[in-house]
Protein backbone atom coordinates (compact mmCIF):
# COMPACT_ATOMS: atom_id res chain seq x y z
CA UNK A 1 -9.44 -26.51 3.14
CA UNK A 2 -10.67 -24.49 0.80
CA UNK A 3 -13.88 -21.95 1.82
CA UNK A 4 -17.56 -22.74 -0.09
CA UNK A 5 -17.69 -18.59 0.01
CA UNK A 6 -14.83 -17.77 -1.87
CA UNK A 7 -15.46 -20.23 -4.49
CA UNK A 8 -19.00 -18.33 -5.21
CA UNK A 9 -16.48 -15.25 -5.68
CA UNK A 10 -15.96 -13.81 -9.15
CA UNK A 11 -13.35 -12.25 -8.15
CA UNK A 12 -10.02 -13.24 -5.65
CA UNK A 13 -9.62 -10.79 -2.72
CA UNK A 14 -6.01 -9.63 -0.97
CA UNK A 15 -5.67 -8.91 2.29
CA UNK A 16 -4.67 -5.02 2.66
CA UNK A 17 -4.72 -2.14 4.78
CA UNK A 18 -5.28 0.75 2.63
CA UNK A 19 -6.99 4.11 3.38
CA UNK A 20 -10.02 4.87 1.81
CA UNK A 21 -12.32 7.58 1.66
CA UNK A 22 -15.97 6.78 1.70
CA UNK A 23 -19.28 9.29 0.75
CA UNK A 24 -22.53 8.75 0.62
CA UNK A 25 -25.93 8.95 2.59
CA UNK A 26 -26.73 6.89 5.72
CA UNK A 27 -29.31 4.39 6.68
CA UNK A 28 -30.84 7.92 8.48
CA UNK A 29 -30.47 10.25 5.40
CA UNK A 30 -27.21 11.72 7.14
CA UNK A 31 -24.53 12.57 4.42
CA UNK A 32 -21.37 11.74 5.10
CA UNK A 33 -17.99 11.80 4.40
CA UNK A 34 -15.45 9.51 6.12
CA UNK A 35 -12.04 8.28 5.77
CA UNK A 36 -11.41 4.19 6.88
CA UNK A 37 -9.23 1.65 5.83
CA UNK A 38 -9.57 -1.66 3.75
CA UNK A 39 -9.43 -4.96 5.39
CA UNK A 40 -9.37 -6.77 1.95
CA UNK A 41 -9.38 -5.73 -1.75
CA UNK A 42 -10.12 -7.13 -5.20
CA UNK A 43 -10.11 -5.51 -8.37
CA UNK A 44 -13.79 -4.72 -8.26
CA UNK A 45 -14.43 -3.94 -4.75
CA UNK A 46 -13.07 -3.32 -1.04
CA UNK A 47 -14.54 -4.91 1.93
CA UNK A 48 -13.92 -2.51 5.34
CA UNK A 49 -15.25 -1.38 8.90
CA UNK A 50 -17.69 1.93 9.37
CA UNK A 51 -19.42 3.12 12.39
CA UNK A 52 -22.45 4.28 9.58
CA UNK A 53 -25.44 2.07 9.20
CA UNK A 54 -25.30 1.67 5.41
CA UNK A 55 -28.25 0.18 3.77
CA UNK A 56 -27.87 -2.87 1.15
CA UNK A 57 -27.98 -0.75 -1.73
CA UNK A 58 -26.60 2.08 -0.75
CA UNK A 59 -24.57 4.53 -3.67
CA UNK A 60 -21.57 5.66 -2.50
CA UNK A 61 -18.37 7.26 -3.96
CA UNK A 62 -14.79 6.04 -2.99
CA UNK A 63 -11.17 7.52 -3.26
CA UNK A 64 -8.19 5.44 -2.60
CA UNK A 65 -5.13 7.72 -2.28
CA UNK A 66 -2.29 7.24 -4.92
CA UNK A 67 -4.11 3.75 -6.11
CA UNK A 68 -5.29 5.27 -10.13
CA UNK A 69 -3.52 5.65 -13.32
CA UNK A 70 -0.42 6.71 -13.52
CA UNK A 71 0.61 9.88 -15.07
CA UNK A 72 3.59 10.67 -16.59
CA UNK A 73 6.04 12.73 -15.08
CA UNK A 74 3.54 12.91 -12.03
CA UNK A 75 3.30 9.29 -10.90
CA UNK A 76 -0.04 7.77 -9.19
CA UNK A 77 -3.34 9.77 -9.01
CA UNK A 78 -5.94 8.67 -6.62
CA UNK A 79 -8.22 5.95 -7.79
CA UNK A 80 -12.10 7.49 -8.07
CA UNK A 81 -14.98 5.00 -8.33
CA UNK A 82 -19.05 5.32 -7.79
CA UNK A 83 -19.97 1.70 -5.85
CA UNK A 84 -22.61 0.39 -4.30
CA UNK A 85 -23.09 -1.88 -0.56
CA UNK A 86 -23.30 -4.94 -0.96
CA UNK A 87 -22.89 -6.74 1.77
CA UNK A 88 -23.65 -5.49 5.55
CA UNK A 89 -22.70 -7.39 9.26
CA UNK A 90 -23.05 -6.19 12.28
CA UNK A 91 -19.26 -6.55 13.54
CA UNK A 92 -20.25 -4.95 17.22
CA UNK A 93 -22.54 -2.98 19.17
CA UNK A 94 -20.64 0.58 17.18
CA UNK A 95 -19.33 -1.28 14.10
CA UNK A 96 -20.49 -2.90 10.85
CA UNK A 97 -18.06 -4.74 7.96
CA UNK A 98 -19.26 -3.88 4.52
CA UNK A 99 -18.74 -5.23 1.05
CA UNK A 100 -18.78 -2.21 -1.62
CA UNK A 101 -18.51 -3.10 -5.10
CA UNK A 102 -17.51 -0.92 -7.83
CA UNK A 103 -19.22 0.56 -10.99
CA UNK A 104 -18.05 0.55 -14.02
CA UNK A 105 -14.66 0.80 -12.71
CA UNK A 106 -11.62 -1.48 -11.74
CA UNK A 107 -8.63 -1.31 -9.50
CA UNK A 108 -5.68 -1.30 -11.66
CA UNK A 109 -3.07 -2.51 -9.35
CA UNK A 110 -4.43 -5.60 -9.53
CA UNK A 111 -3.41 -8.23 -12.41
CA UNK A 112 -6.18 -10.39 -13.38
CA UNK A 113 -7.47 -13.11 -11.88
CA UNK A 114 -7.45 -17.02 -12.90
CA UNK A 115 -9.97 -19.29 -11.77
């Protein structure tokens, strides 16, 4: 069966665990710098678990370790990106699942998509 939600998607998501490093400014002004790991990945964005309330909205700035261009001689560089939240659930009483999209910027491990 296939799910009404992904079908709204413009882009298809993989499942992954990758690390990511996440910065940015709370819900309660509190900056923050914090290191996490994806639960699923598209070329545009990561969805993943925090302990920070993150507003809808919310700028943040990502690193993925070893997951940017690669340079010759020197092999994968980390992949940079400035993103915004947009999507926030409560997963428990300490954790929340957000969706962070990228700006202006795509993962390039990824080949694209078909619809």
């Amino acid at each position: 069966m296939i799910d009404p939600a992904s079908e709204r998607r413009s882009q298809r998501r993989v499942e992954a665990s990758l690390p990511v490093q996440i910065r940015g400014v709370d819900a309660q002004g509190v900056s923050f710098d914090e290191f996490t790991e994806a639960l699923d990945v598209s070329r545009r964005g990561v969805s993943l678990l925090t302990k920070r309330d993150l507003p809808m909205f919310a700028s943040l700035t990502i690193v993925i370790p070893g997951r940017g261009p690669v340079r010759p001689g020197e092999g994968p560089t980390d992949f940079f990106a400035n993103a915004t939240v947009v999507r926030v659930a409560k997963e428990d009483e300490e954790t929340f699942r957000i969706g962070i999209r990228f700006i202006g910027a795509t993962l390039p491990m990824y080949s694209a998509e078909t619809t």
